[in-house]
N, C-alpha and C. Protein backbone atom coordinates (compact mmCIF):
# COMPACT_ATOMS: atom_id res chain seq x y z
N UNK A 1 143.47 8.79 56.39
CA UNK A 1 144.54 9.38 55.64
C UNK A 1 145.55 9.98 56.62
N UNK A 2 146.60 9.63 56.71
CA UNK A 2 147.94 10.10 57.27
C UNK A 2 148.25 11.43 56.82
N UNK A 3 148.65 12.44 57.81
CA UNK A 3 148.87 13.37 57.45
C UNK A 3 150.46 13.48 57.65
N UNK A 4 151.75 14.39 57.08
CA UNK A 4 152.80 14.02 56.77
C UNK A 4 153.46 15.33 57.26
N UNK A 5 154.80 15.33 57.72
CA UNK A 5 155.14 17.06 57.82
C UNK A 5 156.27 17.03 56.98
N UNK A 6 156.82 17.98 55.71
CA UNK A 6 158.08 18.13 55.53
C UNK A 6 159.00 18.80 56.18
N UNK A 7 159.86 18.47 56.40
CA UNK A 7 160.87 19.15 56.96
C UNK A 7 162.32 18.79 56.15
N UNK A 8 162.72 19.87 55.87
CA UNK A 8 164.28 19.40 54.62
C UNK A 8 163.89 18.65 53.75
N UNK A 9 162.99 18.72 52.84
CA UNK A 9 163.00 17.72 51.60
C UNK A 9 162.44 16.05 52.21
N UNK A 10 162.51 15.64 53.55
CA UNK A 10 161.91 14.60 54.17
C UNK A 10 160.84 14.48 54.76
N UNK A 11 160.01 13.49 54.59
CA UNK A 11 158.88 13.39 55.08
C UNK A 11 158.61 12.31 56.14
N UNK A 12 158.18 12.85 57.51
CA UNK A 12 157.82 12.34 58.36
C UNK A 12 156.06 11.82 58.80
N UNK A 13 155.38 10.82 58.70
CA UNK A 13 154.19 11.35 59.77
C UNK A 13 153.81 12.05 60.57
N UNK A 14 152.72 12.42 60.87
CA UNK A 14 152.38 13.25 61.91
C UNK A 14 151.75 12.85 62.95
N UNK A 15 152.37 12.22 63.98
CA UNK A 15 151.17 12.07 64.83
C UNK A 15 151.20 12.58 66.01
N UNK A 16 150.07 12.53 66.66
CA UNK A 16 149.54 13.37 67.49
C UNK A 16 150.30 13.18 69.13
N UNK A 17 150.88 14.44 70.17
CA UNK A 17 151.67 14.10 71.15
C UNK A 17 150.99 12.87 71.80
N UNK A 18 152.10 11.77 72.39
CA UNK A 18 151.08 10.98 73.20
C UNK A 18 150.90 11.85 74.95
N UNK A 19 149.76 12.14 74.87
CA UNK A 19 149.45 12.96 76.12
C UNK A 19 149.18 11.59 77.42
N UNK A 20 149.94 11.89 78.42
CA UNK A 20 149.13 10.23 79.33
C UNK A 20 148.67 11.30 80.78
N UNK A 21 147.59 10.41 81.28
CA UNK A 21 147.05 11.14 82.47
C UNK A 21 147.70 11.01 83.37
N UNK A 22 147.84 12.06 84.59
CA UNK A 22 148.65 11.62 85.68
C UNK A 22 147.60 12.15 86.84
N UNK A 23 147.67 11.09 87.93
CA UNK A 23 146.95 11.51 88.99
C UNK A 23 148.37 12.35 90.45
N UNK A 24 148.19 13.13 90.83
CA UNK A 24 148.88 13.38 92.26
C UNK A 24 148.24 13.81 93.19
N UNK A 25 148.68 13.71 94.45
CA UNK A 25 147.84 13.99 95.37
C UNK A 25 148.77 15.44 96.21
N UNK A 26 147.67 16.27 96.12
CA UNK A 26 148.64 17.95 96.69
C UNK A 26 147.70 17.87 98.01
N UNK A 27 148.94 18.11 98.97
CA UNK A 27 148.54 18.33 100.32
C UNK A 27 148.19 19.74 100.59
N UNK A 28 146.89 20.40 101.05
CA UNK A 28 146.49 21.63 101.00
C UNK A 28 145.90 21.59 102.71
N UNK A 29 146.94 21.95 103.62
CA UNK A 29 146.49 21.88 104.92
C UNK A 29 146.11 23.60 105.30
N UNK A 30 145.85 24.83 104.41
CA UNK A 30 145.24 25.22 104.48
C UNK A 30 143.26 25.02 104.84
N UNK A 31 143.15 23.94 104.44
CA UNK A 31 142.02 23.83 103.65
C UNK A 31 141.34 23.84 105.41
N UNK A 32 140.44 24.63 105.87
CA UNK A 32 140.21 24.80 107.60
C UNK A 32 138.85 24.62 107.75
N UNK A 33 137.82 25.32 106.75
CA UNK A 33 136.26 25.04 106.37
C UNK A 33 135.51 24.67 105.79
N UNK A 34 134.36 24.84 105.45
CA UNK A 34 133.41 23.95 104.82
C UNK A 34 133.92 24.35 103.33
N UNK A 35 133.69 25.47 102.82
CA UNK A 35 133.51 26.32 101.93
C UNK A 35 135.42 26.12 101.40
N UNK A 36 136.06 25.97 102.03
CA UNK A 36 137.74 25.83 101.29
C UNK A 36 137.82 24.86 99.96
N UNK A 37 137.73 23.69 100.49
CA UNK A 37 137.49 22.36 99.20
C UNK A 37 136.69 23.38 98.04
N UNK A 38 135.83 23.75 97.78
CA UNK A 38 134.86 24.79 97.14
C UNK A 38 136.12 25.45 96.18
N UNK A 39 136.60 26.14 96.69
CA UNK A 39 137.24 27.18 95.97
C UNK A 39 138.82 26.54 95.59
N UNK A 40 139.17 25.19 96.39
CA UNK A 40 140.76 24.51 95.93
C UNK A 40 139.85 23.64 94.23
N UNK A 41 139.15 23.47 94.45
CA UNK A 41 138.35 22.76 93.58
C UNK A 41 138.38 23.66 92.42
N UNK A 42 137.88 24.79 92.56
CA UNK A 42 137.37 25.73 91.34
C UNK A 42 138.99 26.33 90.67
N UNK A 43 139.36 26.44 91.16
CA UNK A 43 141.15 26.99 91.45
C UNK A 43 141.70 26.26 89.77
N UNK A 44 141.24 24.80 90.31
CA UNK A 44 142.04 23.76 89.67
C UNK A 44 140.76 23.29 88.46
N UNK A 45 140.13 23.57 88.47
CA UNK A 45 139.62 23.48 87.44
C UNK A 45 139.45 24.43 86.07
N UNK A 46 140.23 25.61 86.55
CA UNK A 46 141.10 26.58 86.27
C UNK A 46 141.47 26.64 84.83
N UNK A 47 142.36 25.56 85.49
CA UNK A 47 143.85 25.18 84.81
C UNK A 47 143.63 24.44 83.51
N UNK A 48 144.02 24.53 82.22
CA UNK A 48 143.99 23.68 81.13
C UNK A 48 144.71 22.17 81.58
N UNK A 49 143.99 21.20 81.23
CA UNK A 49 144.69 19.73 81.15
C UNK A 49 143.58 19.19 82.39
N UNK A 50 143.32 20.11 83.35
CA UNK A 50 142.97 19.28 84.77
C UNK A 50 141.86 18.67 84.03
N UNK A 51 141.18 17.30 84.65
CA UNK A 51 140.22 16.25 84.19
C UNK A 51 139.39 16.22 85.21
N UNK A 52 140.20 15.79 86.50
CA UNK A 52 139.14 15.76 87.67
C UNK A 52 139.96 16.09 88.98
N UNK A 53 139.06 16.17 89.60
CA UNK A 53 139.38 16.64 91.39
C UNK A 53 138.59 15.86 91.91
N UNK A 54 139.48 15.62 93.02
CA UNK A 54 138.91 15.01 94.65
C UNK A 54 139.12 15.31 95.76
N UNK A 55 138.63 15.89 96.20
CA UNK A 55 138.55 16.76 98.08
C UNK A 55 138.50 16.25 98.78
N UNK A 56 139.69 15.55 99.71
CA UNK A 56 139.48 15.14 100.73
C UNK A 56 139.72 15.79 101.87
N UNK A 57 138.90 16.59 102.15
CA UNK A 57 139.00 17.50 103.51
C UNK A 57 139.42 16.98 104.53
N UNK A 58 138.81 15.92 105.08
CA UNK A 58 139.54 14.84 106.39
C UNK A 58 141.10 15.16 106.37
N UNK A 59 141.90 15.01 105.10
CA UNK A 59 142.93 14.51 105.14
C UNK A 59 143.55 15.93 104.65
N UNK A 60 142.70 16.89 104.39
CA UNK A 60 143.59 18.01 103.89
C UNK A 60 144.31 18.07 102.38
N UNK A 61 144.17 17.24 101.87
CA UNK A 61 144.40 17.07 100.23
C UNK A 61 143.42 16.98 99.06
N UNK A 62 144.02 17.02 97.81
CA UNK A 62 143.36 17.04 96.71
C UNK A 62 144.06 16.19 95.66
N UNK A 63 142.96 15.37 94.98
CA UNK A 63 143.57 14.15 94.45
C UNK A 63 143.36 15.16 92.81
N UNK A 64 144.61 14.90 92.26
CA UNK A 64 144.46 15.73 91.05
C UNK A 64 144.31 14.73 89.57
N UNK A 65 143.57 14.59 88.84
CA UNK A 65 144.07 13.65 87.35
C UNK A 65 144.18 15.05 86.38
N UNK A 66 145.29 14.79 85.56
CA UNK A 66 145.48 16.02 84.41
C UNK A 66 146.48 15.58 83.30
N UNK A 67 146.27 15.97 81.83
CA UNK A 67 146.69 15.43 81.05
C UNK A 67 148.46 16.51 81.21
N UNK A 68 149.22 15.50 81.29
CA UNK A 68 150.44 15.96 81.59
C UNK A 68 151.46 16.52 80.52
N UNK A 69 150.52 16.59 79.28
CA UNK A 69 151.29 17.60 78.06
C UNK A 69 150.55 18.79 78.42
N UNK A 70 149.34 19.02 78.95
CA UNK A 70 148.75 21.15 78.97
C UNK A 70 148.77 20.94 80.32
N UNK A 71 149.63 20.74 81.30
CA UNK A 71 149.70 21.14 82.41
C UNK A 71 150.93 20.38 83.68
N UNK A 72 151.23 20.96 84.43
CA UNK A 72 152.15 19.81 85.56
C UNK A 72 151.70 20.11 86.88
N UNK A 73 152.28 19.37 87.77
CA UNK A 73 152.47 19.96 89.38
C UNK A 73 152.45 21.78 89.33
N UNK A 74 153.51 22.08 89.14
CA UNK A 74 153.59 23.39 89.62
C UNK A 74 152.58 24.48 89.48
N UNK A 75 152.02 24.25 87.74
CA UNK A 75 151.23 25.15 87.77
C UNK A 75 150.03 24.79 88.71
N UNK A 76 149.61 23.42 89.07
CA UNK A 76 148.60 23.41 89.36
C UNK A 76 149.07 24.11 91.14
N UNK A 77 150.17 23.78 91.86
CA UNK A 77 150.22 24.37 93.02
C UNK A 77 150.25 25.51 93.02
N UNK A 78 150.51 26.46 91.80
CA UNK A 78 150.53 27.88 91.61
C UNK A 78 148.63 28.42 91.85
N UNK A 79 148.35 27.25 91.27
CA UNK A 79 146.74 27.72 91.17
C UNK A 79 145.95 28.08 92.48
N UNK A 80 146.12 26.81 93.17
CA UNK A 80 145.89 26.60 94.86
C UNK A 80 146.36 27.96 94.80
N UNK A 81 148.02 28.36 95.19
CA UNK A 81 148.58 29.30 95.86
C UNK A 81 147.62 30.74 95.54
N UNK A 82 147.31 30.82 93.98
CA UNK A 82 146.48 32.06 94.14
C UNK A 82 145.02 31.93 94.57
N UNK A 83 145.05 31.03 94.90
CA UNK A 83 143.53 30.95 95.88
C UNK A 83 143.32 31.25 97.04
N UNK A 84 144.47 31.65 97.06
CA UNK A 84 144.96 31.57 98.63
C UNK A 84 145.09 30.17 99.57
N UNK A 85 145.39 29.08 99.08
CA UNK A 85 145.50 27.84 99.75
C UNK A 85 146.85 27.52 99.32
N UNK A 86 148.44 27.92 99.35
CA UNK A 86 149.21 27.03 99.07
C UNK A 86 149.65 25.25 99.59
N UNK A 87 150.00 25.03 98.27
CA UNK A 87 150.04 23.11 98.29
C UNK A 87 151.29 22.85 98.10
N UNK A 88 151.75 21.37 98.00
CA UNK A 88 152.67 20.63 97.67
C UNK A 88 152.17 19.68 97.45
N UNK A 89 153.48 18.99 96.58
CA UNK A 89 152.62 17.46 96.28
C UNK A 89 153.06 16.45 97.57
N UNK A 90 152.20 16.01 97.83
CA UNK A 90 152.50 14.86 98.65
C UNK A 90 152.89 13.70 98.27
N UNK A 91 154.00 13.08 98.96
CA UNK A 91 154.55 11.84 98.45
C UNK A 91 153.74 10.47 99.02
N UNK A 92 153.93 9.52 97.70
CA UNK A 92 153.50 8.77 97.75
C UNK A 92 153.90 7.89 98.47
């Protein structure tokens, strides 16, 4: 069953935002010890929308997937930043 919204005497469907996943990769060259990835990880898992994380310490980044209607870049570099690890996104 379709659910409908009025608005002015007209009736529209309702459907649901299309939310699409986005992966980016934030360069966190803070990241110096074992235990850093640990807490850029927890930071971002934080955040409403995030799905998954990937730590790549070697390289100093974090591979981000997050549904890009409850969340974007910034907040998630805001998150890092109060972790004390500020990021950027790294270009592709």
């Amino acid at each position: 069953m379709k659910k409908y919204l009025i608005v002015l005497g007209l009736a529209f469907a309702a459907f649901p935002a299309c939310a699409a996943d986005q992966t980016i990769t934030l360069s966190v060259p803070g990241m110096t010890c074992a235990a850093c990835p640990i807490t850029v990880k927890t930071a971002l898992a934080k955040v409403s929308g995030v799905k998954k994380t990937a730590v790549r310490y070697d390289k100093r980044e974090v591979l981000v997937t997050f549904d890009d209607v409850k969340t974007n870049a910034s907040q998630l570099m805001e998150a890092t930043k109060k972790a004390g690890y500020p990021s950027s996104v790294k270009a592709s």
